[in-house]
Every structure is written in C-alpha cells, then in structure tokens.
Protein backbone atom coordinates (compact mmCIF):
# COMPACT_ATOMS: atom_id res chain seq x y z
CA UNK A 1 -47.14 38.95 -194.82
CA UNK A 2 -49.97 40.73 -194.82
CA UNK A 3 -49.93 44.41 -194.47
CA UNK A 4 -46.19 43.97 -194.08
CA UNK A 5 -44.62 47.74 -194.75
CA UNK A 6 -41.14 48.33 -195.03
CA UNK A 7 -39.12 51.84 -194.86
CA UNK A 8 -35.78 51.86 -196.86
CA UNK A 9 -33.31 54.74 -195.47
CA UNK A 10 -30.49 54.91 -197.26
CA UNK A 11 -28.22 57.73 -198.84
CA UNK A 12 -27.23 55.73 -202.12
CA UNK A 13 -30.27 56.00 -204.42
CA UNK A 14 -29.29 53.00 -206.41
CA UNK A 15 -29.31 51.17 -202.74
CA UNK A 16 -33.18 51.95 -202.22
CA UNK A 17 -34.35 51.12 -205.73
CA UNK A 18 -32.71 48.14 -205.52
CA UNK A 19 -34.35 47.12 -202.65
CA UNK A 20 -37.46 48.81 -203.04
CA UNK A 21 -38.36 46.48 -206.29
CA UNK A 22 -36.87 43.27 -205.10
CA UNK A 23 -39.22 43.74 -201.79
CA UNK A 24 -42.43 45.25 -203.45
CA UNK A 25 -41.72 41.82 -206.19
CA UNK A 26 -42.11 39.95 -202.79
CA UNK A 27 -45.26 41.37 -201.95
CA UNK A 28 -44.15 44.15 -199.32
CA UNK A 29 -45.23 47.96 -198.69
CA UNK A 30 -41.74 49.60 -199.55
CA UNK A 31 -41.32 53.09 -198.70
CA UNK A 32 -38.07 55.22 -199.22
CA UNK A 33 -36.06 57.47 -197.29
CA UNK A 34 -32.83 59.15 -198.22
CA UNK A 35 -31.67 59.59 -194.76
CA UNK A 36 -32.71 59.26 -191.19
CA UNK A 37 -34.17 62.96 -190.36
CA UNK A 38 -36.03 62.15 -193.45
CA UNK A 39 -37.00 58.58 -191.94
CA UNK A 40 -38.21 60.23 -188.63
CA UNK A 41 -40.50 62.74 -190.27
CA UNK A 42 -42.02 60.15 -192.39
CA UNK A 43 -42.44 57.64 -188.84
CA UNK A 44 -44.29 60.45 -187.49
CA UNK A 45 -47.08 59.91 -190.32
CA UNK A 46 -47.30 56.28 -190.74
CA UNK A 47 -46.34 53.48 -188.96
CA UNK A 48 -44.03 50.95 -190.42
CA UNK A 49 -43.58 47.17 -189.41
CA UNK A 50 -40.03 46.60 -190.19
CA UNK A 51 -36.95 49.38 -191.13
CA UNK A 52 -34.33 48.60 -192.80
CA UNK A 53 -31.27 51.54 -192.28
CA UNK A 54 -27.88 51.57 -193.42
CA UNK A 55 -25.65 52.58 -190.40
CA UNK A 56 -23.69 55.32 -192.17
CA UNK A 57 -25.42 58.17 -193.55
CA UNK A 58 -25.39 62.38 -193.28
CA UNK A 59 -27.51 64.30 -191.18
CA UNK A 60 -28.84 61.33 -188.67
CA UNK A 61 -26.98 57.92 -188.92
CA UNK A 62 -28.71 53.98 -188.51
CA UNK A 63 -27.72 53.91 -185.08
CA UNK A 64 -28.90 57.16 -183.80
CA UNK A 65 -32.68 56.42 -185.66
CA UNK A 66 -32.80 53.17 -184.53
CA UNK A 67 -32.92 54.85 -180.67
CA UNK A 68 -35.40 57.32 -181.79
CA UNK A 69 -37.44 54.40 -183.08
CA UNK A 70 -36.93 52.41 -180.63
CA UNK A 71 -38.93 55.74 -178.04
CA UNK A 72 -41.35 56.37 -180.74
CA UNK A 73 -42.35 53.15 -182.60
CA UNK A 74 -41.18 50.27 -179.87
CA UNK A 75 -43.46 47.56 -182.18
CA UNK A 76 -40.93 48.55 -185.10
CA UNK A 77 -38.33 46.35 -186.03
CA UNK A 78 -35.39 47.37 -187.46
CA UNK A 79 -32.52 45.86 -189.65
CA UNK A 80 -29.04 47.56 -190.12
CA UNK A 81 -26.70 47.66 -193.26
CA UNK A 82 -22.88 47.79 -192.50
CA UNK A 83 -20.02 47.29 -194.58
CA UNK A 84 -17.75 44.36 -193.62
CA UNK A 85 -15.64 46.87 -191.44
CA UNK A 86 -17.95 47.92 -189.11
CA UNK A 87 -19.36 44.91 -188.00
CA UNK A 88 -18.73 45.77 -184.64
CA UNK A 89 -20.97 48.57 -184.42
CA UNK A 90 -23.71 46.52 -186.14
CA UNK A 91 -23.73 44.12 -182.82
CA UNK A 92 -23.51 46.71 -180.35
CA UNK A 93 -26.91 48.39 -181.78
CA UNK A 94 -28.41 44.70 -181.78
CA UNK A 95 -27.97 44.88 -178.43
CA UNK A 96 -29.64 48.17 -178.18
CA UNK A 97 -32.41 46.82 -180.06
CA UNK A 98 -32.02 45.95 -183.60
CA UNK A 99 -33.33 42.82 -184.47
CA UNK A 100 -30.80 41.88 -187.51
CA UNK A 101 -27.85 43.43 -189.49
CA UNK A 102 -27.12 42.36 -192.94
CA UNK A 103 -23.82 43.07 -194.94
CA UNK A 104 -23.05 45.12 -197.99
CA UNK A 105 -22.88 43.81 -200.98
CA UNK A 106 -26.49 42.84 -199.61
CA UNK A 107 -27.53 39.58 -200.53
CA UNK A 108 -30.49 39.58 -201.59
CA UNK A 109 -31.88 36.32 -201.56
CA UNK A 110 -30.64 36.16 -197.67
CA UNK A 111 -32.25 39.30 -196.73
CA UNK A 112 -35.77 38.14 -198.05
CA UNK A 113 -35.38 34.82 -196.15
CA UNK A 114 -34.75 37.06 -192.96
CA UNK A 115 -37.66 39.54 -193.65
CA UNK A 116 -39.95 36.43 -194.01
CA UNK A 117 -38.22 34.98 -190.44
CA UNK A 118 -38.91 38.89 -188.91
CA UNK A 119 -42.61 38.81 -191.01
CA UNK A 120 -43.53 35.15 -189.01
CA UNK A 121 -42.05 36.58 -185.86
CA UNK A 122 -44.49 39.65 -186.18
CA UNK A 123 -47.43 37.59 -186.91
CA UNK A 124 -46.88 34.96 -184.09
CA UNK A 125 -46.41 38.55 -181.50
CA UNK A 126 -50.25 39.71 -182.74
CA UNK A 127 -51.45 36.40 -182.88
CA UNK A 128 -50.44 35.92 -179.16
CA UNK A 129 -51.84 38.80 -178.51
CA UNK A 130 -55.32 38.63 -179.90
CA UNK A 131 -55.41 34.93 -179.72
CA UNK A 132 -53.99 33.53 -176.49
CA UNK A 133 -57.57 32.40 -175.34
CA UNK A 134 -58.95 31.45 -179.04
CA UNK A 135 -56.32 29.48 -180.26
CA UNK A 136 -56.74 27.28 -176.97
CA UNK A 137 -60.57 27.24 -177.22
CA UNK A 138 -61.41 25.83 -180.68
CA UNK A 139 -64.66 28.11 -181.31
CA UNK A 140 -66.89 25.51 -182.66
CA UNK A 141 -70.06 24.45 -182.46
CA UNK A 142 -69.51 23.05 -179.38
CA UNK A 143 -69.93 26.33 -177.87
CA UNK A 144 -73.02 26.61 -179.61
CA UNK A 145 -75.76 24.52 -177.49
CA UNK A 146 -78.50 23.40 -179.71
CA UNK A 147 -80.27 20.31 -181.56
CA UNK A 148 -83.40 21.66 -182.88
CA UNK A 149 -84.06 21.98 -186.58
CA UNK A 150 -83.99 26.10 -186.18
CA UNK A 151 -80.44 25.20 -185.00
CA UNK A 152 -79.60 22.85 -187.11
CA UNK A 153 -80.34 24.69 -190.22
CA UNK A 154 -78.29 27.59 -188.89
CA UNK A 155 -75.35 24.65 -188.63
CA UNK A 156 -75.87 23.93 -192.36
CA UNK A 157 -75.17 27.68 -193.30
CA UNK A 158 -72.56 28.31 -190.95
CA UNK A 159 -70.66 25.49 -193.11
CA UNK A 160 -71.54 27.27 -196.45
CA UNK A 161 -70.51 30.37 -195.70
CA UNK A 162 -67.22 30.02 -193.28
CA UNK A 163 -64.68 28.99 -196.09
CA UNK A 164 -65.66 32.25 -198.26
CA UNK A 165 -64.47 35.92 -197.39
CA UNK A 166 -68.13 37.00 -198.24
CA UNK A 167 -69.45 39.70 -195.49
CA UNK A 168 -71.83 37.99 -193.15
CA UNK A 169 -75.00 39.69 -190.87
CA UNK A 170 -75.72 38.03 -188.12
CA UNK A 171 -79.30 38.84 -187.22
CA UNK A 172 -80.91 37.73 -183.68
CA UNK A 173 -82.46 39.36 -180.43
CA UNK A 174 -79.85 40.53 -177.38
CA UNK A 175 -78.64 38.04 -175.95
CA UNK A 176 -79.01 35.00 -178.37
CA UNK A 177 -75.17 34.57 -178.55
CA UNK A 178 -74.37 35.91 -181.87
CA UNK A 179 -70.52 36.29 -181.28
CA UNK A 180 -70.51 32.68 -181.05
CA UNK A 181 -72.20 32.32 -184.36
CA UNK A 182 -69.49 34.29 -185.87
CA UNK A 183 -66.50 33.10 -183.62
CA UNK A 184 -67.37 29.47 -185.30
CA UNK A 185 -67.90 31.25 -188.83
CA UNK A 186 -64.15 31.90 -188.35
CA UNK A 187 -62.64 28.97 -186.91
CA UNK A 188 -64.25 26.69 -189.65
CA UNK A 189 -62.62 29.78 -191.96
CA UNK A 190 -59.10 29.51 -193.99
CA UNK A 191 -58.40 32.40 -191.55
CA UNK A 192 -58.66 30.21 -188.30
CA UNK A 193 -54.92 30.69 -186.96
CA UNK A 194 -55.18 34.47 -187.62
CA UNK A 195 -56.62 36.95 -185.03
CA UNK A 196 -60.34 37.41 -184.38
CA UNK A 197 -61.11 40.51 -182.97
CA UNK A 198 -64.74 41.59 -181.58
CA UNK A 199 -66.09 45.20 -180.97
CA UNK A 200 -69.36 46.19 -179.32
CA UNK A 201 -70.28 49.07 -181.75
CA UNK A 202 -72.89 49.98 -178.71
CA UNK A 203 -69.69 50.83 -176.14
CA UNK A 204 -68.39 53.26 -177.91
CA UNK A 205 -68.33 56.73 -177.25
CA UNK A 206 -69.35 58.44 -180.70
CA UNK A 207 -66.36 60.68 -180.75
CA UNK A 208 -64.16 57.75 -180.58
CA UNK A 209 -65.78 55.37 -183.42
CA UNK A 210 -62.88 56.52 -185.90
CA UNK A 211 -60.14 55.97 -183.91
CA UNK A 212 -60.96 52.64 -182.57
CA UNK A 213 -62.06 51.63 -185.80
CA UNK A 214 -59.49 52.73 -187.85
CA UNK A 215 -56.73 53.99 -185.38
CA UNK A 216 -54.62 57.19 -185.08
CA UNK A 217 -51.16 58.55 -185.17
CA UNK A 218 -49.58 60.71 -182.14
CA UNK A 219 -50.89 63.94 -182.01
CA UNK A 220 -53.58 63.22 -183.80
CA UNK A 221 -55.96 65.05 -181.47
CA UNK A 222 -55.35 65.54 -177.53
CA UNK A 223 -54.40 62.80 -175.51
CA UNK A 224 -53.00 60.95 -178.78
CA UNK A 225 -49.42 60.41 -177.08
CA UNK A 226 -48.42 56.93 -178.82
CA UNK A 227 -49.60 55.69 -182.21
CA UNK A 228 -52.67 53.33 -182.22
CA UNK A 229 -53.94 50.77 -184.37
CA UNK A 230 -57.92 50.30 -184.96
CA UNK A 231 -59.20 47.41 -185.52
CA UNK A 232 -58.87 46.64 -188.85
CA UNK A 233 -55.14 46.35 -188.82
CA UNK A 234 -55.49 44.48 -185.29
CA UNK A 235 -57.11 41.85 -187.45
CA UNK A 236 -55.08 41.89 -190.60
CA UNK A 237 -55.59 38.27 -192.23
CA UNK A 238 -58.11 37.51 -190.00
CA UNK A 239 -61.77 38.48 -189.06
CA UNK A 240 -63.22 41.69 -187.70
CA UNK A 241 -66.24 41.22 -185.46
CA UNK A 242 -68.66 44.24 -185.82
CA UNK A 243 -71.44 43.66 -182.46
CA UNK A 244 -74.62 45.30 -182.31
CA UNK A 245 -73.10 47.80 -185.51
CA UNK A 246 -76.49 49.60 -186.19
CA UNK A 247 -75.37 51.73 -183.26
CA UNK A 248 -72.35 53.15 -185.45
CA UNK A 249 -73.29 56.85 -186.26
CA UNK A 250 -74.14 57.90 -189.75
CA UNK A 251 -71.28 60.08 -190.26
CA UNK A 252 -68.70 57.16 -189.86
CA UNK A 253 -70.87 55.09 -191.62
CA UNK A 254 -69.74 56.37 -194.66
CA UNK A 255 -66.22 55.73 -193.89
CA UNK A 256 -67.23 52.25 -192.80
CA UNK A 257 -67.91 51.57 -196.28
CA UNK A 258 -65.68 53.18 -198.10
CA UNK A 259 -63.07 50.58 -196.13
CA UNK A 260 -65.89 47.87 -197.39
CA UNK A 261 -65.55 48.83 -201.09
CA UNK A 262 -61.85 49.93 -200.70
CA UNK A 263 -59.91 47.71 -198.24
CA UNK A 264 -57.99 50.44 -197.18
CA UNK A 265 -57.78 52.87 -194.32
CA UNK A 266 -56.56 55.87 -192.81
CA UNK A 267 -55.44 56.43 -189.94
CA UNK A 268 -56.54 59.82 -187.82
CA UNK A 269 -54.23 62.53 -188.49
CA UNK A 270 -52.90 60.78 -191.00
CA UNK A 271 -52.77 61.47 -195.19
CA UNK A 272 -51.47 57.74 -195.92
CA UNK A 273 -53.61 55.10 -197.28
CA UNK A 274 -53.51 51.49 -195.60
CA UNK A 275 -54.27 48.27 -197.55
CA UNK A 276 -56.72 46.36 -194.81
CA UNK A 277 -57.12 42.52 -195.32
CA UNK A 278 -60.06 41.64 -192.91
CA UNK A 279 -63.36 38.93 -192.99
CA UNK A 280 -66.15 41.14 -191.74
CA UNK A 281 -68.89 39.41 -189.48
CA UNK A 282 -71.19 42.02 -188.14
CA UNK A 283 -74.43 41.58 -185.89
CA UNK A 284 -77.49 43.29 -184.96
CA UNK A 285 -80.35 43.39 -182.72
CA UNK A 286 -81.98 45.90 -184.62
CA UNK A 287 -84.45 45.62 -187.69
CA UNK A 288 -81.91 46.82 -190.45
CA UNK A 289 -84.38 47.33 -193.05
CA UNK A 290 -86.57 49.68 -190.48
CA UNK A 291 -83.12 51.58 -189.46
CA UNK A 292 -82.79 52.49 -193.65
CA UNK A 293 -86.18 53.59 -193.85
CA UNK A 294 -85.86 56.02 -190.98
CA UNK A 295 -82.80 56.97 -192.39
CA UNK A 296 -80.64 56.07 -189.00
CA UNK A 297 -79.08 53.16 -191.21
CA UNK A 298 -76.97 53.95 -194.97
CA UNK A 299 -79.22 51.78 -197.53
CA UNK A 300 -76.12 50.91 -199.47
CA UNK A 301 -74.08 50.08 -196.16
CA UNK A 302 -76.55 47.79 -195.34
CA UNK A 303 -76.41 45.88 -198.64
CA UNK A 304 -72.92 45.55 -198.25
CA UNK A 305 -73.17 43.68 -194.80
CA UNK A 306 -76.02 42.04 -195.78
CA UNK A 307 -74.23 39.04 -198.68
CA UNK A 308 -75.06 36.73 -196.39
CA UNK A 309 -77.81 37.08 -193.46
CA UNK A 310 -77.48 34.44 -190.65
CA UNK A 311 -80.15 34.49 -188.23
CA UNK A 312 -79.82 33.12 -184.58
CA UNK A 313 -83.47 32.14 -183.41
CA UNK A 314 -84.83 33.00 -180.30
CA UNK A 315 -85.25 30.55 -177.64
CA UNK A 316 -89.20 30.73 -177.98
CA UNK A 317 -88.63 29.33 -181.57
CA UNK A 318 -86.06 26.39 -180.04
CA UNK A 319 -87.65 25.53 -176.91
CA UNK A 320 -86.17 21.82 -177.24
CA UNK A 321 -82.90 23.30 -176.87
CA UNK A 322 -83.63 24.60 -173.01
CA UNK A 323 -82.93 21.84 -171.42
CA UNK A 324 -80.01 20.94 -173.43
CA UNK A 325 -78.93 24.78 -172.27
CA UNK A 326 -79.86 23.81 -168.79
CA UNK A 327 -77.68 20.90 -168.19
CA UNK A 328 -74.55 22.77 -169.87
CA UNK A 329 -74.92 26.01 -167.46
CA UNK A 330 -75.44 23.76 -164.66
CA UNK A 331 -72.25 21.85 -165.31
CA UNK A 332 -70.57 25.31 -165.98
CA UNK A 333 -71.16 26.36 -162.66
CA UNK A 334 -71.04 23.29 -160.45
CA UNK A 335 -67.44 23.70 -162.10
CA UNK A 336 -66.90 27.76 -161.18
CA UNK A 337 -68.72 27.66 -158.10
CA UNK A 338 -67.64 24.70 -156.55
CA UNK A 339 -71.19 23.10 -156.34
CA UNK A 340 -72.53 19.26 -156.74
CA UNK A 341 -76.30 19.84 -158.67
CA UNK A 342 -77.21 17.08 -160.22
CA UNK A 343 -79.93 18.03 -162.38
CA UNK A 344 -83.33 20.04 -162.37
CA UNK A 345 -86.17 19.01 -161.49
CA UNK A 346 -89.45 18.62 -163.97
CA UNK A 347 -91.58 20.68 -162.04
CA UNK A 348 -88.59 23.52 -162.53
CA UNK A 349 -87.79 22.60 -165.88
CA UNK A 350 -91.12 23.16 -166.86
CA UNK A 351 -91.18 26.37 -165.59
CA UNK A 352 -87.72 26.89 -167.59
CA UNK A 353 -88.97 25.76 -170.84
CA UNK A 354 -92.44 27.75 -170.45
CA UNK A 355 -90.90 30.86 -169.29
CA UNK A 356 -90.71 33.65 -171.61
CA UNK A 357 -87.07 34.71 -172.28
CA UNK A 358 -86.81 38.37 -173.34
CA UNK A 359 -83.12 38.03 -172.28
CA UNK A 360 -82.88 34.83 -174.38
CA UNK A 361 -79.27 32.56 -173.72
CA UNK A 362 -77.95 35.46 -171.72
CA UNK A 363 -80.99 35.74 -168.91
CA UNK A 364 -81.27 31.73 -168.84
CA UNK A 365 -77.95 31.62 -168.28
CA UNK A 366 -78.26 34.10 -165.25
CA UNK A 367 -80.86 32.30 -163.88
CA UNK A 368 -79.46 28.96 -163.89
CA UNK A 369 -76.36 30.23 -162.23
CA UNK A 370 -78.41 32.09 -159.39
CA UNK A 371 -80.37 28.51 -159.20
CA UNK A 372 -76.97 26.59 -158.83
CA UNK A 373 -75.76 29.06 -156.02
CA UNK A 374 -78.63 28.72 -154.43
CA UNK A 375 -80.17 25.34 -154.07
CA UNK A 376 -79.92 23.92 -150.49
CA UNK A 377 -80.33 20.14 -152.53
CA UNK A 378 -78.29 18.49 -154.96
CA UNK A 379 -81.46 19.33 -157.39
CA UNK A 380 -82.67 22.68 -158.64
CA UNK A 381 -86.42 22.98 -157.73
CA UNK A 382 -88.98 25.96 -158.28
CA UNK A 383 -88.29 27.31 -155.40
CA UNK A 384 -84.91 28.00 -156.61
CA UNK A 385 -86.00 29.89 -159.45
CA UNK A 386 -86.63 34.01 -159.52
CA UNK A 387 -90.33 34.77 -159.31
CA UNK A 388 -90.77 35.94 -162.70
CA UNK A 389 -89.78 32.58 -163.68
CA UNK A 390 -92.26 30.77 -161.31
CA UNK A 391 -94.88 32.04 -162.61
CA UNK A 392 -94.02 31.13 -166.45
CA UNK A 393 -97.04 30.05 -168.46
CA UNK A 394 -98.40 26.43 -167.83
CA UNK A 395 -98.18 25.07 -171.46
CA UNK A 396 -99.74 21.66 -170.56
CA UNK A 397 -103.30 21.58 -171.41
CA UNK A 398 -106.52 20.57 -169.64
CA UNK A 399 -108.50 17.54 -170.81
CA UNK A 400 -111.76 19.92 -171.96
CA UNK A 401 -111.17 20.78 -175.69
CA UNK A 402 -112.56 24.70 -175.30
CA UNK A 403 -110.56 25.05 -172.44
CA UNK A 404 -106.95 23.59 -174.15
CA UNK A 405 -107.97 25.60 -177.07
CA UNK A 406 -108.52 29.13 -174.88
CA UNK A 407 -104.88 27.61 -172.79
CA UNK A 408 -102.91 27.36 -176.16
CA UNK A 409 -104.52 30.60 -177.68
CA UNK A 410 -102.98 32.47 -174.74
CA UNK A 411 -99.98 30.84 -174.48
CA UNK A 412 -99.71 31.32 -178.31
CA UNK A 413 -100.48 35.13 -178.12
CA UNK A 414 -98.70 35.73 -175.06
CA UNK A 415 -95.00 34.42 -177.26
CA UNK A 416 -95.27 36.25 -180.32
CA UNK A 417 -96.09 39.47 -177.97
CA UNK A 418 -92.87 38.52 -176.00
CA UNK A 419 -90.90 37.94 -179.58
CA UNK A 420 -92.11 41.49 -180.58
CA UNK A 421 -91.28 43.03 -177.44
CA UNK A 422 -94.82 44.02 -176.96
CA UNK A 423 -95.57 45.61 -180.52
CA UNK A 424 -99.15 44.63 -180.78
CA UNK A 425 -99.48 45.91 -184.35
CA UNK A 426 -96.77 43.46 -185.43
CA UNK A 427 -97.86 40.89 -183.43
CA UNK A 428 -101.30 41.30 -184.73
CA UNK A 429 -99.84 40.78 -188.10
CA UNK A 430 -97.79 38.22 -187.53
CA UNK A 431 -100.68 36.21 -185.95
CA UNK A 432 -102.54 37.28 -189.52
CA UNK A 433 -105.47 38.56 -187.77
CA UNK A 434 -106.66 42.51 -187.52
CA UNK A 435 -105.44 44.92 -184.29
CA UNK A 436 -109.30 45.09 -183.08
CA UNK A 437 -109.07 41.72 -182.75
CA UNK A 438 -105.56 41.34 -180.92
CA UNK A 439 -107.00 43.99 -178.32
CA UNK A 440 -110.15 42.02 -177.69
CA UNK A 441 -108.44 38.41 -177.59
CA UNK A 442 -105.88 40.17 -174.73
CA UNK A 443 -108.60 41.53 -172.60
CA UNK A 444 -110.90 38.42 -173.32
CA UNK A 445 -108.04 36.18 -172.29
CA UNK A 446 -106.66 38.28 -169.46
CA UNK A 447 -103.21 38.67 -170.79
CA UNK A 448 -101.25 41.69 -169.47
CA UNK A 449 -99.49 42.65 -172.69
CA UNK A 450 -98.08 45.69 -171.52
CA UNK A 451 -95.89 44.45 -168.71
CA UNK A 452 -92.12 43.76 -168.77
C-alpha cells in the first residue's frame, strides 16, 4: 500500500479517531475532515487515493462530495458510511460512482479487508498503466547484446546490485543503451512487478523540471487545470529512471536531493509533504566529476547518485560484440520490414567492426537497418553501407613489421581520439605520452583528428 492516503470526513469526532488510528496502525496516510466543505478545501491541496465519507453530515453531505470528487479528483475512490436505514441511498451513489459503502456500527476488521481489495485495485490501475509493455517484455539481459568480458563483468554487477535499493549511476557515452542497463537492474529487483518509469532529464524544458518531477496541484501556476503527479509518485514501489540527469538545472538540484535524503515531496502549489518510495537509477553521458568542478553539477548530489557506478563500455572497448549486434538488428528488421537478409558479408562486417562508432549501439543500429532496407541481395555487402562506414579503418595488418607497427599505431590513435571525442590533451594522456608528441604522431601518420 504504498503511499496509500486516506481522508476521513465525518461529523462525529469519536468516528474519525476511531478510524484514523485503526488505519494509520495499518500502515495508511489518514487525514481528517469534520465535514465535506471542509473535505473539498483540503482536496484542493493534496490529493488523496481513497475517501472514506459518511453520507449524512451538515453543511455538504457524502453524496453531494462524492460528485464534486468525482469532477475534481476522478482517480479518487471513495467509500460511503450509512446507517442500516439508508441503504438505499448508499447504492444509488455507487452507481454514481462510489466504489463501496460500509455500515454503521463499522466493522472494522471488514473495512480494512476492503481498503486492502480498493489498495490492490489501485496498484493493478498504475501498474497497467506504466507497465502494459514491461510486464510483457521481461527486461533482461536478453535485451542486452553482448559476450565480451567488458560485458560480462558489467553482468556480474548488474546481479550485485539489482536486489538492493542502493542508488545506482549508470555511466556510458550516448547511445550505449544505458536504459537497458537499468531496465534489467529492475526486473532482476524485488520491485520487478511495480512500475518503472524513465525520464530524459535532457527533454525538459527548465521551467518544467519541478513539475514533472515532483508534480503539481490545480492552479498551481497557469495552465495547471487538473492535478498532476511527477514522477516520483508515478513510480511509488518501484524504480525511477533519471536519463542523461546532469542536464537537471542547479536550482532543482537541490530539491532533487533533498527528496534523496528525505523521501518525500511536494507537490507545486502545494504546503503538504509526500512520503515517496522509489529505486533511483540515473545515467549520464557527461563526466560527473568535471560537471562538480565547474560547478554545473552539486558535489554532494553527485555522491548521492554515485553508491554504485555502473559503466556501459563503448563499442570500441567490445568490438567482439559487433557482430553479435549485427545479426540481432538484422533479424529485428527482416522482422519490421518485411525483408529475407541472411547475413553480412565479411568484407562488410569488417568494415562494421573497424568503423568508428561515435553513435555507439544507437548509430550501428541505424546503419544496419538502412543496410537491411536496402540490399538488392539476400546479403548485406559494402556497398550497402553509408560512406562513412566504407571507409572505416583497415585493422588487418601488412606482412612488413614497420609497416603493421605504423598500421596499428594509427588505428590505435585514431580510437582513443574517437573515445575522447577528439580531446587531444586527454587522449594524449590516456595514450601516456606528451601533447607535442600526439600532434607530431597525427601529422606523421596522416590522421585527420579534427573531423567528425
């Protein structure tokens, strides 16, 4: 029942204690009203998941707030108490949208057993509605093409981590596939049947971070006609996908991890404090620790992310796993586009493997489909291939040992350039030898480091 809240209204004091400590003993959020004008003001500030109203009461009876829940909260369920003679006016406002009615003296062990039936009945709604595709799909690893020992080790920590609630980075280059990383992260998680829900930090407008983060109530600012919920309480129970979240803005940073250290929100125009039960997986593309010394990127934000660091390697540090990649987008799209290629051949693969991929998994998988499409055989050749990728290095070596060692030394220089997206000082460091020398290897070899 997580997250569950529940408003009392009722006139009889005695009636909302009652049921205010027998719910809260059960693990709900009970809130208290002592009549229905007093219930609508407080709906107009938070949201509640279920209401439970006794039908008679001064000012604004059950029946008349249950219509102005059902136009202002539609996602709200809402129980009715009636006395034993008014039964009949109980069923005629289930059948203007009350979910249940329960009789005074209220039972109390029955009306917990038909909270939890309403509480499942909630979760099953938002888990159809965040899930429909992922509970048929069973993010695995089998959505994660790879058998080479950079891949493998990333296997071994995926299966560490997944059954804690410990915040996880997922570090890699564009493109790399890191929501796969953490979609299988959560489905090898306790939180597999709950909602996993993903948000590219990098579409968002920055006036909008809050809300969509963190959600808003009507009126909250203009255009706010309905009350929404951010993401966080989309995901209740389960886990919150943060993409490419060094593009959040400093100002909501803060915020961000006050929810971290808190697990609690609130809502835009809103003074009530939300208990948030979320795994968070977040990902970057950007050097973190670069970001906090610029001071574009909260040091102690990134420390919480940071518990765990996963990082997806590049396909220049898993070339084994191309043509593994190769034969799974060409099935793909024989599939989608109604095609019959049977395979690539080795002059093209080679081309494939010795390309260098500065759109990684993303820009392969581009390329194969444009391949599959269109190849006038039932094999890809190089023909079929963009030029860029025709003219990938040659990584096979001549038989003259000065010559394989000047063919490797380019080849060599040429990928760490790529991996540093042409940052010749890193590159030069990386290769452990001084920037002079980087700048006369590159003429001396004829490599164009500066193009794209």
């Amino acid at each position: 029942m997580d997250n569950t809240s529940v408003l009392i209204v009722d006139d009889e004091q005695e009636i909302r204690d009652s049921l205010s400590e027998v719910l809260s003993d059960e693990g709900y959020l009970t809130y208290t009203a002592e009549n229905g004008r007093v219930a609508l003001e407080m709906l107009e500030e938070l949201h509640y998941d279920i209401i439970i109203s006794d039908i008679k009461m001064p000012e604004l009876d059950g029946v008349t707030l249950l219509a102005k829940v059902k136009e202002q909260a539609p996602d709200t369920f809402v129980i009715l108490i009636t006395s034993y003679g008014s039964t009949e006016t109980a069923i005629n406002a289930m059948r203007h949208g009350a979910i249940d009615y329960i009789l005074k003296p209220i039972d109390f062990d029955e009306l917990i057993l038909r909270l939890k039936n309403i509480d499942l009945h909630k979760n099953l709604l938002r888990e159809v509605r965040f899930l429909r595709q992922e509970i048929s799909a069973q993010y695995n690893y089998e959505h994660i093409i790879g058998e080479s020992v950079a891949m493998k080790k990333m296997y071994r920590l995926i299966d560490k981590v997944a059954p804690s609630t410990s915040t996880v980075l997922v570090a890699g280059r564009s493109g790399t596939g890191k929501e796969l990383v953490a979609r299988a992260i959560h489905a090898r998680s306790e939180r597999a049947h709950r909602p996993f829900v993903a948000i590219n930090c990098g579409a968002i407008p920055e006036t909008l971070f809050e809300s969509e983060l963190f959600g808003y109530k009507k009126g909250a600012f203009t255009g706010a006609s309905k009350d929404k919920d951010g993401v966080f309480k989309a995901a209740a129970g389960g886990t919150l996908f943060l993409d490419e979240v060094g593009e959040i803005p400093l100002q909501v940073q803060v915020k961000l991890l006050r929810v971290i250290e808190m697990r609690e929100i609130k809502p835009l125009g809103s003074n009530t404090i939300i208990p948030v039960n979320v795994r968070l997986i977040a990902a970057t593309n950007r050097d973190l620790d670069q970001e906090v010394e610029r001071g574009t990127f909260r040091e102690d934000l990134y420390y919480r992310l940071n518990i765990i660091e996963i990082y997806l390697p590049a396909l220049s540090e898993r070339k084994d796993d191309i043509p593994l990649l190769v034969s799974h987008f060409v099935n793909k799209y024989n599939n989608e586009l109604k095609r019959r290629i049977i395979g690539v051949e080795n002059d093209a693969m080679k081309h494939l493997v010795n390309y260098h991929w500065k759109g990684e998994v993303r820009e392969l998988e581009n390329i194969v489909e444009r391949a599959v499409l269109l190849s006038d055989g039932d094999m890809i050749t190089t023909e079929d291939l963009p030029q860029r990728a025709q003219e990938s290095v040659d990584s096979s070596f001549p038989d003259n040992l000065k010559e394989a060692t000047r063919t490797f030394e380019k080849s060599h220089i040429v990928s760490i350039l790529d991996q540093h997206e042409s940052d010749k000082a890193k590159a030069a460091e990386v290769l452990g030898i001084g920037l002079s020398s980087l700048y006369r290897k590159i003429d001396d070899l004829g490599i164009d480091a500066d193009s794209d």
